[in-house]
Every structure is written in C-alpha cells, then in structure tokens.
Protein backbone atom coordinates (compact mmCIF):
# COMPACT_ATOMS: atom_id res chain seq x y z
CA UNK A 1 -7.70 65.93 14.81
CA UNK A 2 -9.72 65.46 18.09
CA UNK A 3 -12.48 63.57 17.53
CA UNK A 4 -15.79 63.74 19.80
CA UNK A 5 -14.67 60.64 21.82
CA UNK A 6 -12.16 62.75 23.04
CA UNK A 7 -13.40 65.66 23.10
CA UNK A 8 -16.56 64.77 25.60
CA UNK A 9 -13.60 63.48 28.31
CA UNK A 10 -13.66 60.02 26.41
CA UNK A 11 -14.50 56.61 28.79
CA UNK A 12 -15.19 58.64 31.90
CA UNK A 13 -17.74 60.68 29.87
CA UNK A 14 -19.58 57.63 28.70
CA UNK A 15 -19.55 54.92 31.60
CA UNK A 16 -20.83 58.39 33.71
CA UNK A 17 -23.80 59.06 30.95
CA UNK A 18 -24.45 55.69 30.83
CA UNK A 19 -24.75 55.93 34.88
CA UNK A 20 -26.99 59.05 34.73
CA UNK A 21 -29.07 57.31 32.20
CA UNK A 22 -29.56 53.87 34.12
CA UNK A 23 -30.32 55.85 37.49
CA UNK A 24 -33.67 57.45 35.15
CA UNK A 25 -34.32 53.95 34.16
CA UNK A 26 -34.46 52.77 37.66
CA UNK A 27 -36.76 55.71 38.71
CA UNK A 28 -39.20 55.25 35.67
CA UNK A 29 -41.14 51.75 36.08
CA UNK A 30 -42.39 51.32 31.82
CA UNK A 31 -38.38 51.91 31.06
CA UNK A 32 -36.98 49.30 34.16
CA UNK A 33 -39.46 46.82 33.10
CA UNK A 34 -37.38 46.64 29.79
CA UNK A 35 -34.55 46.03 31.63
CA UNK A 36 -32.96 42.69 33.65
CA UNK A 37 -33.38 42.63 36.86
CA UNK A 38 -29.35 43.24 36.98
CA UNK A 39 -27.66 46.60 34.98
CA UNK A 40 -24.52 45.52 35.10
CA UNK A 41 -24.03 43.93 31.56
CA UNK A 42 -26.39 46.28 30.35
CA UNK A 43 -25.00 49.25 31.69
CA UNK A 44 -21.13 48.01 30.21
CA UNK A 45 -22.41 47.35 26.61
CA UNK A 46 -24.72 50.34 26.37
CA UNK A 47 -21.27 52.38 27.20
CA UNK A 48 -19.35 50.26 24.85
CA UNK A 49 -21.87 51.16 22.35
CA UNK A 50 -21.68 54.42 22.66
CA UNK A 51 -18.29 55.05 23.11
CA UNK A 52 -17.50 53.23 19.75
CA UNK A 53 -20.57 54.82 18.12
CA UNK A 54 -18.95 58.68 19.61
CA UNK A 55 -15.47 57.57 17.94
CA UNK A 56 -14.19 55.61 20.37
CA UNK A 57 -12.33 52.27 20.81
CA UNK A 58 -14.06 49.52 18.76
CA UNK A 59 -14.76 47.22 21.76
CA UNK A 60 -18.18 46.79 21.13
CA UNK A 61 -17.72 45.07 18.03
CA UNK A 62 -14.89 43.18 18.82
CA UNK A 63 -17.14 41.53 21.37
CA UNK A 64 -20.39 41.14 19.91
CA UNK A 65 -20.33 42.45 16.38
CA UNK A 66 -21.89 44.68 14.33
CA UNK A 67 -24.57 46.52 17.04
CA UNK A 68 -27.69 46.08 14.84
CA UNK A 69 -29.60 47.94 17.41
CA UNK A 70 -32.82 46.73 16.13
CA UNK A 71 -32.48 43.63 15.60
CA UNK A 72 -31.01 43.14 19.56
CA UNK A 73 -34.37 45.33 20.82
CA UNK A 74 -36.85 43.34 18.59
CA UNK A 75 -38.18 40.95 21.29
CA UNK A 76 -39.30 44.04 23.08
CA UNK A 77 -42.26 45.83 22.89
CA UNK A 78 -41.33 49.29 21.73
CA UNK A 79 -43.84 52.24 20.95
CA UNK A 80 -44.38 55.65 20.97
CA UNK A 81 -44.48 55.75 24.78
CA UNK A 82 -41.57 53.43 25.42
CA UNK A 83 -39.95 55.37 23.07
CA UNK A 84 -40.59 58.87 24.39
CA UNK A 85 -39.66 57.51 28.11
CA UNK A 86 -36.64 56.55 26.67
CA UNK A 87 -35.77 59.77 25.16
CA UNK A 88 -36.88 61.84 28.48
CA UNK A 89 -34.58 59.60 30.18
CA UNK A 90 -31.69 59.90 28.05
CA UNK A 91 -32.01 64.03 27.46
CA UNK A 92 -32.33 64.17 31.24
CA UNK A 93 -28.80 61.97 31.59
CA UNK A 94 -27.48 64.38 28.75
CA UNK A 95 -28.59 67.12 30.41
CA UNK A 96 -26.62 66.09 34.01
CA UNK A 97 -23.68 65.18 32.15
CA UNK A 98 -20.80 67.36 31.79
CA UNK A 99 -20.81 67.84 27.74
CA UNK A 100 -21.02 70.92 26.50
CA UNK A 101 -22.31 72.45 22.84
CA UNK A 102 -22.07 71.82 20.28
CA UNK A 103 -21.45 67.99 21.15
CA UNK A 104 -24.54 68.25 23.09
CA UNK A 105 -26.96 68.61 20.38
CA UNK A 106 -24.91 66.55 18.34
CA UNK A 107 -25.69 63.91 20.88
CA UNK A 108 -29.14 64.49 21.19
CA UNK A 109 -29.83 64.13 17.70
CA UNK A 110 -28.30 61.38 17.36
CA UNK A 111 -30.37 59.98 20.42
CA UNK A 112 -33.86 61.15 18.74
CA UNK A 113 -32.92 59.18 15.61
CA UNK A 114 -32.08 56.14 17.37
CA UNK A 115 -34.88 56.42 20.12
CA UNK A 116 -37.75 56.82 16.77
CA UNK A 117 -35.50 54.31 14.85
CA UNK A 118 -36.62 51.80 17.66
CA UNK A 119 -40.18 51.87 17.50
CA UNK A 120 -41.70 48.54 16.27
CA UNK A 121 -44.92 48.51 17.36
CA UNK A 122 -48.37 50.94 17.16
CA UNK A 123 -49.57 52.07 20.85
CA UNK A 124 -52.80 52.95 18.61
CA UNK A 125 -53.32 49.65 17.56
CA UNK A 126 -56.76 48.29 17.82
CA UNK A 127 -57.94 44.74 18.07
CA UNK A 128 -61.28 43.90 16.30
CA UNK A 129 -63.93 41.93 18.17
C-alpha cells in the first residue's frame, strides 16, 4: 500500500514545500521575526518533521525525539495573527507545490489543526492600569 509519503513524490516533495514555505516567511516580516537569522536548521527539521509526520522515514525522531510541537514553540509569542500568517504562508507554499487532491486537503487540514493547535497567547489581551 502507497502511503502519502510516497504518494506526494516523497523527500523531493517535502524539502521543496518546506522551500516554498520559508521563501513566504522571508517575504512576511511578523513570520521572519520568529525565525533565526539563518533557515538552514530550520528549514531541515521542519522537512524532517513533516516528512515523518506524512509517513515518511522516522528521522526526525531519531534525532531529536518525540516532536512535541508545542512545547519546542512555547518561548514564542504565538496568537491569532501569528497564527493566521502562518497558515497564509503555508496554504500559499501548498498551493505552489506540486500535490494534487485529495492529499492536498488532507494536508491543509492537517496544517489548520496544527497552525490553531499553536496558539498560546490572546492578541485581545488587555492590561489593567
């Protein structure tokens, strides 16, 4: 049975996704300001991640464990906005890539659950004086 690793073009799919999503990134200043100064080791483990997570090789794990996505984001600041920018940036990388349905909008669900999974913090939270 093919599974959607494979079926999406497997590594080639990913590290070029992963490309299409870091070149949004770079273009959208709330998103790069996330970001190190240098993609590199972002740009290989957020590939890793998803190839494993797409039913690919478990590389990801091997190398840093379980991906408790979460828990690795938690010193940053997300909200709704960081969140949405996020999402645009990702559908538009989906959108560019070369997958077709219905791995598409398996994809993109999967990316709305993880982008609203990620929120940790109220952009309509008020300070009292």
């Amino acid at each position: 049975m093919e599974t959607f690793y494979t079926a999406v073009g497997g590594q080639q799919f990913f590290d070029d996704l992963v490309a299409l999503f870091y070149a949004e990134v770079e273009r959208n200043p709330m998103l790069r300001g996330l970001y190190p100064s240098d993609l590199t080791d972002s740009k290989r483990w957020m590939s890793m991640f998803l190839m494993q997570y797409f039913g690919g090789p478990s590389t990801y794990s091997e190398l840093k464990g379980h991906p408790r996505l979460r828990m690795r984001h938690a010193h940053l600041q997300i909200g709704q906005a960081e969140r949405d920018a996020w999402w645009t940036a990702m559908s538009t990388a989906v959108a560019a890539s070369s997958i077709n349905e219905p791995h598409r909008s398996a994809m993109m669900e999967y990316f709305t659950t993880a982008a609203d999974w990620m929120i940790n913090h109220d952009d309509q939270a008020t300070t009292e004086t």
